[in-house]
C-alpha atoms as a PDB file:
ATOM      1  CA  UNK A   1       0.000   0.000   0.000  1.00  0.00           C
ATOM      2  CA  UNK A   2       1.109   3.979  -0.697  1.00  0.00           C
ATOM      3  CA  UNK A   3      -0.555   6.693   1.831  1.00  0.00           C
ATOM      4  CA  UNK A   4      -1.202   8.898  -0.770  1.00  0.00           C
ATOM      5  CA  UNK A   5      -1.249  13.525   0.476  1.00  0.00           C
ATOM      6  CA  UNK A   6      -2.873  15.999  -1.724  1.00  0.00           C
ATOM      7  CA  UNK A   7      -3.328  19.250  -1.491  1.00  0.00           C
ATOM      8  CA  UNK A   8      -6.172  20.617  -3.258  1.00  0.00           C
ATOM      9  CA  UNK A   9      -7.740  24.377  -4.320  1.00  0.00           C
ATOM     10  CA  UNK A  10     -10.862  24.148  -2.418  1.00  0.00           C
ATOM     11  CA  UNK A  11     -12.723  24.484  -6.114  1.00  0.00           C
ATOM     12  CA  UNK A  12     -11.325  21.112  -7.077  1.00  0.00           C
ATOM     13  CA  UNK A  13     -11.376  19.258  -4.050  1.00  0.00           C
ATOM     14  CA  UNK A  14     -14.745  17.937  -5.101  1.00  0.00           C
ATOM     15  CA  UNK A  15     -13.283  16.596  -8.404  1.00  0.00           C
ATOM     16  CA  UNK A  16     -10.192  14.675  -6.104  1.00  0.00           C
ATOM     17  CA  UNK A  17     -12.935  13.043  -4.050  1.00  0.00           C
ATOM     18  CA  UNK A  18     -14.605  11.625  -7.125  1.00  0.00           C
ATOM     19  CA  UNK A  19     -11.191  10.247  -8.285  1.00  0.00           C
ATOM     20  CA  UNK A  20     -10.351   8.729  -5.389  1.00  0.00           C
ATOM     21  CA  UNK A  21     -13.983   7.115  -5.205  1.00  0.00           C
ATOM     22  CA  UNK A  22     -13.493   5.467  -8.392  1.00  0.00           C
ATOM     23  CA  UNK A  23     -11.223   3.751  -8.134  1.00  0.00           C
ATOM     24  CA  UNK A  24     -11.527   0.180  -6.405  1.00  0.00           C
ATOM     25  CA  UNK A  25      -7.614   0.689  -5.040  1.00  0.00           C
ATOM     26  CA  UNK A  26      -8.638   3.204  -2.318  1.00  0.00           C
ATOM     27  CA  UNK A  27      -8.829   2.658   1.277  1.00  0.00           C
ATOM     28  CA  UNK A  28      -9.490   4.978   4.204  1.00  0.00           C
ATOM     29  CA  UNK A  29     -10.318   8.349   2.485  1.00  0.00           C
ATOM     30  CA  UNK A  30     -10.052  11.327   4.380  1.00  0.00           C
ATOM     31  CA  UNK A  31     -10.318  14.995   3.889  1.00  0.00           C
ATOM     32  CA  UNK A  32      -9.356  17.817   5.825  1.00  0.00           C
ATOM     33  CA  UNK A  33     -11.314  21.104   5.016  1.00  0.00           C
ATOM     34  CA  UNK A  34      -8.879  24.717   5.049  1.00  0.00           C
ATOM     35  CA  UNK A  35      -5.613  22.921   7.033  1.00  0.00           C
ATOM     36  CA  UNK A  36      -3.128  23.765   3.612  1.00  0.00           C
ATOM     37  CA  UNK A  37      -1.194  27.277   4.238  1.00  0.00           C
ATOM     38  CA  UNK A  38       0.886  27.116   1.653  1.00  0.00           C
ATOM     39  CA  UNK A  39      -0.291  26.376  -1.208  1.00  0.00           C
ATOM     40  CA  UNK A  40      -4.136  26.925   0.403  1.00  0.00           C
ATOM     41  CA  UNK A  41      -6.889  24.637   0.156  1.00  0.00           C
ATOM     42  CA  UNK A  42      -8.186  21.283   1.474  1.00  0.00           C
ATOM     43  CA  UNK A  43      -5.515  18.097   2.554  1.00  0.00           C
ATOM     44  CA  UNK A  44      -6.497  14.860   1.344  1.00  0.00           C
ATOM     45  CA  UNK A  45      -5.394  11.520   2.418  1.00  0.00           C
ATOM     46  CA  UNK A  46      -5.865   7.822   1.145  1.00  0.00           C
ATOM     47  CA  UNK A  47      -4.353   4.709   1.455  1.00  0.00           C
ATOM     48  CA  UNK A  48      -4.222   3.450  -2.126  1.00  0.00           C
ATOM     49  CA  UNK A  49      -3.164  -0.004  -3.414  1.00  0.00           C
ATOM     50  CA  UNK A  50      -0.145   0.215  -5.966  1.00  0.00           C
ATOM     51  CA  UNK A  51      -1.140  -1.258  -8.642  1.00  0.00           C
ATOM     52  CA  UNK A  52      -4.044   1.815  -8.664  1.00  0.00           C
ATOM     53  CA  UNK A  53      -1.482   4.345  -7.625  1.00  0.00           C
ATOM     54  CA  UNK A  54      -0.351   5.410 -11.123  1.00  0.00           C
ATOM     55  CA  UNK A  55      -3.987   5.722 -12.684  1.00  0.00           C
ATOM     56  CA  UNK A  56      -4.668   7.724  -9.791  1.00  0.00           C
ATOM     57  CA  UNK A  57      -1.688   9.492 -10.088  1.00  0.00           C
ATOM     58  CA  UNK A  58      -2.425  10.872 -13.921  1.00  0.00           C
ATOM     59  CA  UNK A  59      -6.383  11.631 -13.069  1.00  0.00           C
ATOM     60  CA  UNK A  60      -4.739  14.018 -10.227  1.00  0.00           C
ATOM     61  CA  UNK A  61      -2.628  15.831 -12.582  1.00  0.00           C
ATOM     62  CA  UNK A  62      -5.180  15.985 -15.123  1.00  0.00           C
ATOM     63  CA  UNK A  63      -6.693  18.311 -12.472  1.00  0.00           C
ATOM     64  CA  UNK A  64      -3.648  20.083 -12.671  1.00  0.00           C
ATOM     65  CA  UNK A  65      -3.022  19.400  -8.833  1.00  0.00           C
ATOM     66  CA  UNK A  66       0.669  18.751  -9.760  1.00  0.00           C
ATOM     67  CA  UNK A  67       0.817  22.510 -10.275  1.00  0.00           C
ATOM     68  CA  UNK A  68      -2.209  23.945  -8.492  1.00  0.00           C
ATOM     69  CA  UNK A  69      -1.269  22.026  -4.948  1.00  0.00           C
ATOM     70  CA  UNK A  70       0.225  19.027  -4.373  1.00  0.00           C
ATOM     71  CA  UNK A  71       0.687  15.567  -4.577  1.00  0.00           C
ATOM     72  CA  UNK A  72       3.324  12.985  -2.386  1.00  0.00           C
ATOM     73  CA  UNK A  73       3.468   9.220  -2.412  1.00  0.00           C
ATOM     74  CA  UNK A  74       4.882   7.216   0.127  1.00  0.00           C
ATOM     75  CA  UNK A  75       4.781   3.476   0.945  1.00  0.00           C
ATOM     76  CA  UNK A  76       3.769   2.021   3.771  1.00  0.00           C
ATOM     77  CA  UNK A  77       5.259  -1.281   5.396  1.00  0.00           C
ATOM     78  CA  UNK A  78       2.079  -2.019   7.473  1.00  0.00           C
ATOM     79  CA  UNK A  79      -1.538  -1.560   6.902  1.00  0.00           C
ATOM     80  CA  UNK A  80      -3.786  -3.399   9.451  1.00  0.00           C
ATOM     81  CA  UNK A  81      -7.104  -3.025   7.647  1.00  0.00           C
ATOM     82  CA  UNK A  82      -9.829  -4.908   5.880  1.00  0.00           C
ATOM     83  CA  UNK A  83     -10.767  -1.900   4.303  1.00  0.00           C
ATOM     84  CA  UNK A  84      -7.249  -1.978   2.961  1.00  0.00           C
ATOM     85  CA  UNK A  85      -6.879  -5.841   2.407  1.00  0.00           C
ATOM     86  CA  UNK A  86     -10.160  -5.020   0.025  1.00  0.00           C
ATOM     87  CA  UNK A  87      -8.434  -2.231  -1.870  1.00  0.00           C
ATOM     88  CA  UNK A  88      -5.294  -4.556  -3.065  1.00  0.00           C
ATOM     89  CA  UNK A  89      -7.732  -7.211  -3.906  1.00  0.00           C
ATOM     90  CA  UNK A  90     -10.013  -5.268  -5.901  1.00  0.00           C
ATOM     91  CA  UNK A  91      -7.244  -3.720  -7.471  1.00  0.00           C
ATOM     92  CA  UNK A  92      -6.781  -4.886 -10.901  1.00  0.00           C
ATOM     93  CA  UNK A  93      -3.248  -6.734 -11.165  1.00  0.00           C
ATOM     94  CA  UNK A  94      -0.402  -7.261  -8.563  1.00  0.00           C
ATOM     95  CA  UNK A  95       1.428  -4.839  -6.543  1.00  0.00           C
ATOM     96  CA  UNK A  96       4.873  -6.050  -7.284  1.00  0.00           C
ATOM     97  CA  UNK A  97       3.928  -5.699 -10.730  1.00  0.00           C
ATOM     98  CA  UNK A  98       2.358  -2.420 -10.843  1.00  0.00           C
ATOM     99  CA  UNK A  99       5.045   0.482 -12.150  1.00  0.00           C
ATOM    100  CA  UNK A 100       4.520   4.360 -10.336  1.00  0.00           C
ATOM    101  CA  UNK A 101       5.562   5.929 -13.030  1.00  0.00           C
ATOM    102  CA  UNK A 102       5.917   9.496 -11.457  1.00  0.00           C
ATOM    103  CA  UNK A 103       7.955   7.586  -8.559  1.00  0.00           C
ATOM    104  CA  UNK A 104      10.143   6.030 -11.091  1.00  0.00           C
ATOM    105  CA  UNK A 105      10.778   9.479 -12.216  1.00  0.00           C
ATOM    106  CA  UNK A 106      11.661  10.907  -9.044  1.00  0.00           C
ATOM    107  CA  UNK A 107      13.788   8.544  -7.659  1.00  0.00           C
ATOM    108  CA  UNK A 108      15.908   8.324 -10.928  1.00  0.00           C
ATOM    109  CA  UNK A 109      15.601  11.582 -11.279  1.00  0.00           C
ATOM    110  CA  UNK A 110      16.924  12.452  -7.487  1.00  0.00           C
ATOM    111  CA  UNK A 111      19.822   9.973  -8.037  1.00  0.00           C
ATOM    112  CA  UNK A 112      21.588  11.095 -11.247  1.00  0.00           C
ATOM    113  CA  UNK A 113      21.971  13.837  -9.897  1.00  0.00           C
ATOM    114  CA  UNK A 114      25.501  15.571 -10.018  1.00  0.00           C
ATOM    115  CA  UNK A 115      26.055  16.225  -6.349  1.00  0.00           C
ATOM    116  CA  UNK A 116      28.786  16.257  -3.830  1.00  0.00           C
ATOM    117  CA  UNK A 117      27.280  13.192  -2.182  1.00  0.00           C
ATOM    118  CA  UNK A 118      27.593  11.359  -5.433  1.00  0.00           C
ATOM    119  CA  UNK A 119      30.855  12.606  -6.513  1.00  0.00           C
ATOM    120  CA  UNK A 120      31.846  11.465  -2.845  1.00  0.00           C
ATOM    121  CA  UNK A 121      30.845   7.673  -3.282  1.00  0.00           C
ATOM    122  CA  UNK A 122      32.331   8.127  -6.541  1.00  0.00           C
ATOM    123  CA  UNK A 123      35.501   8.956  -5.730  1.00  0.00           C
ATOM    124  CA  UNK A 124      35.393   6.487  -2.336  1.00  0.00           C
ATOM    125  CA  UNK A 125      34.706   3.396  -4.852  1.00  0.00           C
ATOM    126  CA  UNK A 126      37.009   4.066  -7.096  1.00  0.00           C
ATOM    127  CA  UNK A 127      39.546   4.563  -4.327  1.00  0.00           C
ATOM    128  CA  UNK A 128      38.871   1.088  -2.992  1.00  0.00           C
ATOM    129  CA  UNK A 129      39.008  -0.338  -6.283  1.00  0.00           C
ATOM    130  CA  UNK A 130      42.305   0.792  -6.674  1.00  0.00           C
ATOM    131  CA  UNK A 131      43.822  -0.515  -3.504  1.00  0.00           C
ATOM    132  CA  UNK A 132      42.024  -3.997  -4.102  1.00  0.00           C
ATOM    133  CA  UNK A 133      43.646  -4.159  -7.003  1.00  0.00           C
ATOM    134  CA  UNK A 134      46.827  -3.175  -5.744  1.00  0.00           C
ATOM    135  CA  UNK A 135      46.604  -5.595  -2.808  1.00  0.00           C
ATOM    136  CA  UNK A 136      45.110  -8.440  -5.290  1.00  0.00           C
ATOM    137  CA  UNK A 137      41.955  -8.383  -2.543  1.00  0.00           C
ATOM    138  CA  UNK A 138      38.353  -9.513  -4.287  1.00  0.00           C
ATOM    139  CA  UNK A 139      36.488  -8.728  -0.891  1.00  0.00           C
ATOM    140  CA  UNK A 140      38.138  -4.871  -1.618  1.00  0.00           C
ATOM    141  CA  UNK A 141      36.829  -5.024  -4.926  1.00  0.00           C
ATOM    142  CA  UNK A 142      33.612  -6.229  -4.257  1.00  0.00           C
ATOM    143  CA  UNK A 143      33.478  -3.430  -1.505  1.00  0.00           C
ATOM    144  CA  UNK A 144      34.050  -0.987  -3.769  1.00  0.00           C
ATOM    145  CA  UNK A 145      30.740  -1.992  -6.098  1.00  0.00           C
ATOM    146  CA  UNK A 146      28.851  -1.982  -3.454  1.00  0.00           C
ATOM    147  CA  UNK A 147      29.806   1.411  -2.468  1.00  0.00           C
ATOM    148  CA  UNK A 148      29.641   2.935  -6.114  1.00  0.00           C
ATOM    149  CA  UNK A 149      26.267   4.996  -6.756  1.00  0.00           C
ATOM    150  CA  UNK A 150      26.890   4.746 -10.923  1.00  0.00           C
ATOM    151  CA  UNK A 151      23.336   2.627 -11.583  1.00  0.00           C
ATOM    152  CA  UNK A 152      21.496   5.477 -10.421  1.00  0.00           C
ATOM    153  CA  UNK A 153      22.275   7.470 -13.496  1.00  0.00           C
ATOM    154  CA  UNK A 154      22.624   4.279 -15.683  1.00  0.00           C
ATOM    155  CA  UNK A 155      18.903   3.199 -14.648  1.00  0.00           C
ATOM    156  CA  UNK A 156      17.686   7.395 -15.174  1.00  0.00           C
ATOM    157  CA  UNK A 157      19.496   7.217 -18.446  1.00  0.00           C
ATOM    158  CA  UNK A 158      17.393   3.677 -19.773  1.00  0.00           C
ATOM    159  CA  UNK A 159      14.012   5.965 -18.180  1.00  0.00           C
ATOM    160  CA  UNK A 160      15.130   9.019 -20.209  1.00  0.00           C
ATOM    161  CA  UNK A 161      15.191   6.926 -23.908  1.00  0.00           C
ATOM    162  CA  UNK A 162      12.360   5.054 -23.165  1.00  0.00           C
ATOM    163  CA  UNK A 163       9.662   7.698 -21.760  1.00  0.00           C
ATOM    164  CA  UNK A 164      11.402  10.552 -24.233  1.00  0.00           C
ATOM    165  CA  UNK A 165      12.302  12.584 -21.207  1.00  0.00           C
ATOM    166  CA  UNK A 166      15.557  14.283 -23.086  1.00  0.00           C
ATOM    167  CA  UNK A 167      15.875  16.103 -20.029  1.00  0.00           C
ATOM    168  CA  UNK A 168      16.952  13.011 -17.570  1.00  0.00           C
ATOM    169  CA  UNK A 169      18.936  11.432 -19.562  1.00  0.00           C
ATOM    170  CA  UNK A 170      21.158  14.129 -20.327  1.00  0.00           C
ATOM    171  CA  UNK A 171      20.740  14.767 -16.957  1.00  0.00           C
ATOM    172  CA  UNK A 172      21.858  11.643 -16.066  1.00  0.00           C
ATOM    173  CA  UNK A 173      24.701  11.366 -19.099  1.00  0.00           C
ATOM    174  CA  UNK A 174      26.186  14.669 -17.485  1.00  0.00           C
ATOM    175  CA  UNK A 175      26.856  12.949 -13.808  1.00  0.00           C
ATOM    176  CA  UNK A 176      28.360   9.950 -15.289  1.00  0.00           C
ATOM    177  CA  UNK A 177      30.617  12.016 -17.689  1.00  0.00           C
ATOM    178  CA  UNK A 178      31.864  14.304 -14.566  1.00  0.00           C
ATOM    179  CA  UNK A 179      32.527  11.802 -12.213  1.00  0.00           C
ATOM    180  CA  UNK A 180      34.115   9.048 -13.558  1.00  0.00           C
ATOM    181  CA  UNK A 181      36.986  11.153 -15.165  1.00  0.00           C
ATOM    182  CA  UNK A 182      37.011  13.301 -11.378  1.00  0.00           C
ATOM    183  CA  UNK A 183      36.668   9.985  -9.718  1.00  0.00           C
ATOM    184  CA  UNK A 184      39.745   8.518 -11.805  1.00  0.00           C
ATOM    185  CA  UNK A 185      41.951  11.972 -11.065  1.00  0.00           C
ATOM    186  CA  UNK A 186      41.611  11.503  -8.287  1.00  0.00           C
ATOM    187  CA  UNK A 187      42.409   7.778  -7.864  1.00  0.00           C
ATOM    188  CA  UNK A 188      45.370   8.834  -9.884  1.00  0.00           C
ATOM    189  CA  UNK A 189      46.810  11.260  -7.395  1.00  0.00           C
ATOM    190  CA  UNK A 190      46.276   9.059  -4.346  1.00  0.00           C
ATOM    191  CA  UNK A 191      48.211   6.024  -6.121  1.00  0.00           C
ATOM    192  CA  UNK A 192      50.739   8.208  -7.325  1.00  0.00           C
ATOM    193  CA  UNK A 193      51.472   9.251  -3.496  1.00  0.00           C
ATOM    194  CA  UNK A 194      51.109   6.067  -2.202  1.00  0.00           C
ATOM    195  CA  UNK A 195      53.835   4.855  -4.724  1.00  0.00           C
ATOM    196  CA  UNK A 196      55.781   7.518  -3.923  1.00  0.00           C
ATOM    197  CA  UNK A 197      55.463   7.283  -0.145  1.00  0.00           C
ATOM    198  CA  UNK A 198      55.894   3.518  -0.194  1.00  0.00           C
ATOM    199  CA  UNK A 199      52.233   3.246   1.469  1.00  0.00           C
ATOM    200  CA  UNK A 200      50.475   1.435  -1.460  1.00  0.00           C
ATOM    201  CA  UNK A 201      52.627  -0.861  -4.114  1.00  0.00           C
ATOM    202  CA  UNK A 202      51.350  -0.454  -8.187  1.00  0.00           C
ATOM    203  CA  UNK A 203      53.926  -2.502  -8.835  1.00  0.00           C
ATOM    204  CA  UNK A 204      52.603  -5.537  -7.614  1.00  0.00           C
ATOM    205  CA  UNK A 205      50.456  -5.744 -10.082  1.00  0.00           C
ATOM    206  CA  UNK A 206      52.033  -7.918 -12.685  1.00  0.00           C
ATOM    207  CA  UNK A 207      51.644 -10.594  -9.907  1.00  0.00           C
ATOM    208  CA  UNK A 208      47.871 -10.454  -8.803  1.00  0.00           C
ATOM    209  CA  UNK A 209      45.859 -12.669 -10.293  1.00  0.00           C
ATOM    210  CA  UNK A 210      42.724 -12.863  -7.898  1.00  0.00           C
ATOM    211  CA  UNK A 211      41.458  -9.392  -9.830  1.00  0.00           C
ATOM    212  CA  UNK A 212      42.407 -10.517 -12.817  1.00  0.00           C
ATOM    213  CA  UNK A 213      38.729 -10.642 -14.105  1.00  0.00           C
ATOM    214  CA  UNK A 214      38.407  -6.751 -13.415  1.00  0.00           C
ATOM    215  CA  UNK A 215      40.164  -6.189 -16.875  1.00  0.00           C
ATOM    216  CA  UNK A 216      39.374  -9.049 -18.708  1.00  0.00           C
ATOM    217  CA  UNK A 217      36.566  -8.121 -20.671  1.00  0.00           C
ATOM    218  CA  UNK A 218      34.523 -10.441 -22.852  1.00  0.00           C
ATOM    219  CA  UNK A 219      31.250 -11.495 -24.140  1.00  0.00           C
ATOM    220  CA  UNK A 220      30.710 -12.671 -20.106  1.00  0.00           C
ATOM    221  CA  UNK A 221      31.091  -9.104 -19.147  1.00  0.00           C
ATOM    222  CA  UNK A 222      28.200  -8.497 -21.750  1.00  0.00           C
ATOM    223  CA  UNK A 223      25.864 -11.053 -20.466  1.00  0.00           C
ATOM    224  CA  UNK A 224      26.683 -10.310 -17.016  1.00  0.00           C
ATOM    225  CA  UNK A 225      25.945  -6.041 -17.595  1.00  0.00           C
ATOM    226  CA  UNK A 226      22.566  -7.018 -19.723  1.00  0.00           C
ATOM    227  CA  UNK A 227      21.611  -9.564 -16.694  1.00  0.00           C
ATOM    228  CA  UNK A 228      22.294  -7.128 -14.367  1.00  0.00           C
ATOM    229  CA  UNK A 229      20.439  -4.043 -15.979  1.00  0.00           C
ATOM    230  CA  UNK A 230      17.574  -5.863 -16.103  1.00  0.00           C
ATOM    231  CA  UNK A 231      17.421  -7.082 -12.329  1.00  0.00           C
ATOM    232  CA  UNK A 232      18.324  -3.521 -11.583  1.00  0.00           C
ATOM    233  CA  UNK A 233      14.809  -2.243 -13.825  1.00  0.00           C
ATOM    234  CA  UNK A 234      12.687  -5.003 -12.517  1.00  0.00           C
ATOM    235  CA  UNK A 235      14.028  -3.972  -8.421  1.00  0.00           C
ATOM    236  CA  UNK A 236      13.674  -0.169  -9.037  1.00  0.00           C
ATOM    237  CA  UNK A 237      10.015  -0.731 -11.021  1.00  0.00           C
ATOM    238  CA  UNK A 238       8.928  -3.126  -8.153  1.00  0.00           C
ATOM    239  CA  UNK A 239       9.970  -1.501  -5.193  1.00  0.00           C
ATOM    240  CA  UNK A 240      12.249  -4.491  -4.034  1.00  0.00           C
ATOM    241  CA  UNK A 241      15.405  -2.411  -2.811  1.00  0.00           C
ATOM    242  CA  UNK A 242      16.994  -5.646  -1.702  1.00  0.00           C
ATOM    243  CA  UNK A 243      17.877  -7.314  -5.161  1.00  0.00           C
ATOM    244  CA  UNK A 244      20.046  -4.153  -6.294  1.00  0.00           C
ATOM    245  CA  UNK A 245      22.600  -5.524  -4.154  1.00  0.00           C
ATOM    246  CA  UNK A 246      23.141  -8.088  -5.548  1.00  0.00           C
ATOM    247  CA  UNK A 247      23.027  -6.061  -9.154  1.00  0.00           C
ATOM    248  CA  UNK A 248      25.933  -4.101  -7.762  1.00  0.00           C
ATOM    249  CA  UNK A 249      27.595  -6.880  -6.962  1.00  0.00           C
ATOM    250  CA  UNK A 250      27.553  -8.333  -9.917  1.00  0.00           C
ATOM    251  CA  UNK A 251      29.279  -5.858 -12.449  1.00  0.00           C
ATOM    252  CA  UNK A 252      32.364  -4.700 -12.823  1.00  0.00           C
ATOM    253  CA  UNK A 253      32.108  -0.708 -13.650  1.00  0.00           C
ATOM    254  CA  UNK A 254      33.880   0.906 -10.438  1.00  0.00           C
ATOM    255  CA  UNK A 255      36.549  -1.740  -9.841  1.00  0.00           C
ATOM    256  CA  UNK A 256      37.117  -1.569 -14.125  1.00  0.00           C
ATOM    257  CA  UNK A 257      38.106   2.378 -13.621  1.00  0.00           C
ATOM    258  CA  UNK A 258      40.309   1.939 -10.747  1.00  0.00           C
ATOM    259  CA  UNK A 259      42.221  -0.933 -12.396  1.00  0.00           C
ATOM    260  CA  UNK A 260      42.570   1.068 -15.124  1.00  0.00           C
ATOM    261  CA  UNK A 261      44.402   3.847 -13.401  1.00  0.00           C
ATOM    262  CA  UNK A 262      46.623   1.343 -11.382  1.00  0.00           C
ATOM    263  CA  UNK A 263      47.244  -0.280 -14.418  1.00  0.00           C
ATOM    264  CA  UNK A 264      48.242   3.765 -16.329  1.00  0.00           C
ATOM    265  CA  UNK A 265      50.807   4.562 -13.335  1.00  0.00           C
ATOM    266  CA  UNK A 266      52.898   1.281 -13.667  1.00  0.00           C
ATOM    267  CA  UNK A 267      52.572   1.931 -17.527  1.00  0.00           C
ATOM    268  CA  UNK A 268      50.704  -1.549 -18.369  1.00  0.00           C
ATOM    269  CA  UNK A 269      48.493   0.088 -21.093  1.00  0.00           C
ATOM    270  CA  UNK A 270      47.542  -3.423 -22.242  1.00  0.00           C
ATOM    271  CA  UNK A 271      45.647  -3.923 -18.985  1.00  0.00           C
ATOM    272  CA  UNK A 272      44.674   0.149 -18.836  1.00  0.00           C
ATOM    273  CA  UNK A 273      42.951   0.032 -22.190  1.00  0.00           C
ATOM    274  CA  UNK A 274      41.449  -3.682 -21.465  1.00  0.00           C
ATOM    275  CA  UNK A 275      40.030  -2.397 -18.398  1.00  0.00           C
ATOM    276  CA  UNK A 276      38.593   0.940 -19.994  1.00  0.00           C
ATOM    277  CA  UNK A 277      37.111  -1.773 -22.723  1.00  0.00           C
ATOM    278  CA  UNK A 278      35.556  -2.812 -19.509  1.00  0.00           C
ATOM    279  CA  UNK A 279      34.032  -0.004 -17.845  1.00  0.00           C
ATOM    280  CA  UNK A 280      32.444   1.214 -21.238  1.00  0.00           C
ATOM    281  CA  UNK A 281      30.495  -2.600 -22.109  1.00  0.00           C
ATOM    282  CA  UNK A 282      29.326  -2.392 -18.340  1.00  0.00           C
ATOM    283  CA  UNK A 283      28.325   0.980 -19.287  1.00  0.00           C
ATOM    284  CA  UNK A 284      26.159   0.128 -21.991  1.00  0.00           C
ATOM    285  CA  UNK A 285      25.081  -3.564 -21.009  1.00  0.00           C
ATOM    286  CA  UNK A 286      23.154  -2.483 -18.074  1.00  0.00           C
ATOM    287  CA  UNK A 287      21.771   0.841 -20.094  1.00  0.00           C
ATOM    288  CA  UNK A 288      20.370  -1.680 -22.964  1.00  0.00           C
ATOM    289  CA  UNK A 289      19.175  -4.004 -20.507  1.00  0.00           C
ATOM    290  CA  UNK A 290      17.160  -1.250 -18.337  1.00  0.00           C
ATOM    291  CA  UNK A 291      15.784   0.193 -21.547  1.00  0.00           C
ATOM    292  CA  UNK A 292      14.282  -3.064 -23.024  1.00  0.00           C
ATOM    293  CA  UNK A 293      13.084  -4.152 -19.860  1.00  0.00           C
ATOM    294  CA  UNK A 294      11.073  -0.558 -18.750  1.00  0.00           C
ATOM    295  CA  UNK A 295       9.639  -1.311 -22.682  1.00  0.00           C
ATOM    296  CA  UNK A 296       8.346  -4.853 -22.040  1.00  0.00           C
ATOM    297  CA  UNK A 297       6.749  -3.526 -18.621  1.00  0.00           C
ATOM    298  CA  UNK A 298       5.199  -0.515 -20.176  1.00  0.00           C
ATOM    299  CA  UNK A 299       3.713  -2.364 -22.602  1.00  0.00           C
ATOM    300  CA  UNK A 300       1.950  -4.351 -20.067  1.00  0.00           C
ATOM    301  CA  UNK A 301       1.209  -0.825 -18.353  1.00  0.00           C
ATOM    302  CA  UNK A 302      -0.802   2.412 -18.938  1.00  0.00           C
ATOM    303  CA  UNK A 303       0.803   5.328 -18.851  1.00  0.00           C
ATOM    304  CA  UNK A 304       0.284   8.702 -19.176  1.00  0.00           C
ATOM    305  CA  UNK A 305       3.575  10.151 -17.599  1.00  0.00           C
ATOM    306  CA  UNK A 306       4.185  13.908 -18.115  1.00  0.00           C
ATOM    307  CA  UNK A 307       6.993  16.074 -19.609  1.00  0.00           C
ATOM    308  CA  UNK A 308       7.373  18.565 -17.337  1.00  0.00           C
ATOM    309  CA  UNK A 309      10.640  19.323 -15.757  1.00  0.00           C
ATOM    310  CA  UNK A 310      12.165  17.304 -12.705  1.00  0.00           C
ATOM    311  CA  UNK A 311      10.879  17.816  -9.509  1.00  0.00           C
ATOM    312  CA  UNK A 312      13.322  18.495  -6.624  1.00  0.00           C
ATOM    313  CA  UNK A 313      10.916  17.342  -3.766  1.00  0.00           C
END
């Protein structure tokens, strides 16, 4: 279930009530008359089911209420209810199904972003990267996916081509064309210090073998990006947070631009160029992935999402 706030122009308030009515996905209705300050008008409340919350969604802004007052989703982990239990099984379809299209939106929209937080976790992935590659340690590497925030703009960039929205994806495109070159300068300078300091060792790696598959790029590294793409759509689209671990995990972008610098200071531009060759398949696996995915579930979706610019809320 969502818990679903609008705020309404007393004039249309009337017009929200009937929307909510309709549909079979709405539980616990309630409206409070003058409370909004700011914009002013009435508050309105619902539980709704999600597989209703997108139709309900695009009635609302065809009342304009996008722009008039306001509208905010959020989920809720508990609903003790049989009004509630009704509304998800009246609701046509199946929750985990059911796309939000305007929350897709926002929260690929929020995380491509070029921020200081993102550059941060950027430049903190691509740092560990480096030193698991240095010190031929996997769990390093694997820490360093983990820690790298690059699928937010990969998954806003797949949203951008397939909903037309021009203004995501180069929104997106932008953050991932900053940061990985910052992220890598940076990288650079820090093993270039270490070397010189004697704290971290590029040297050693001619002999480390257990990262070897950071670099070696293939038609695996395909598979594995398009495989991983599309668990990455299907989590973000479903609301199940838990399996993009596991997509992090699984592909090498992060750990494929730190060996590449490591590999450009001991001058092992076999490896550097290999490992770029890397980065840039992961790069477009997961995009291609994403994008066919987020077509196969629209398809099996209405949608009337709107081009209007990104919110910040």
């Amino acid at each position: 279930m969502l818990h679903l706030r609008a705020v309404s122009p007393q004039d249309k308030t009337t017009e929200v009530l009937e929307v909510l009515r309709a549909s079979p996905g709405t539980a616990h209705l309630i409206v409070h008359r003058g409370v909004a300050i700011s914009p002013e008008g009435d508050l309105v409340e619902a539980d709704i089911a999600r597989e209703s919350a997108d139709e309900i969604v695009d009635a609302l802004c065809a009342l304009e209420l996008d722009r008039t007052g306001g509208i905010t989703l959020e989920a809720l982990d508990t609903a003790l209810s049989d009004a509630a239990d009704q509304a998800e099984e009246k609701a046509p379809g199946e929750g985990a199904d059911a796309i939000v299209w305007q929350e897709l939106l926002g929260r690929t929209g929020e995380e491509s972003r070029l921020n200081v937080t993102f550059l941060a976790f950027l430049v903190i992935a691509c740092l560990l990267a480096s030193v698991g590659v240095i010190t031929d340690s996997a769990v390093t590497i694997v820490g360093a996916m983990v820690v790298g925030p690059e699928f937010g703009p990969l998954a806003a960039i797949a949203v951008g081509l397939v909903l037309r929205r021009g203004d995501l994806a180069r929104q997106a495109g932008s953050a991932l064309a900053i940061g990985f070159p910052l992220a890598m300068a940076v990288t650079l300078g820090v093993v270039l210090l270490g070397d010189v300091t004697g704290v971290l060792n590029p040297e050693s790696l001619g002999g480390n073998h257990q990262v070897d598959f950071v670099y070696q790029v293939g038609p695996a590294s395909f598979i594995v990006a398009l495989l991983a793409g599309a668990a990455g759509m299907l989590s973000m689209t479903s609301a199940k947070s838990a399996a993009l671990v596991g997509v992090f995990i699984s592909v090498t972008t992060v750990p494929a631009a730190g060996y590449a610098v490591v590999a450009a200071v001991v001058g092992d531009w076999h490896k550097c160029l290999f490992s770029i060759g890397q980065l840039l398949v992961n790069l477009v696996g997961i995009v291609l992935a994403a994008a066919i995915v987020l077509m196969f579930r629209r398809r099996g979706q209405r949608s009337a999402v709107l081009a209007r610019p990104l919110s910040r809320g």
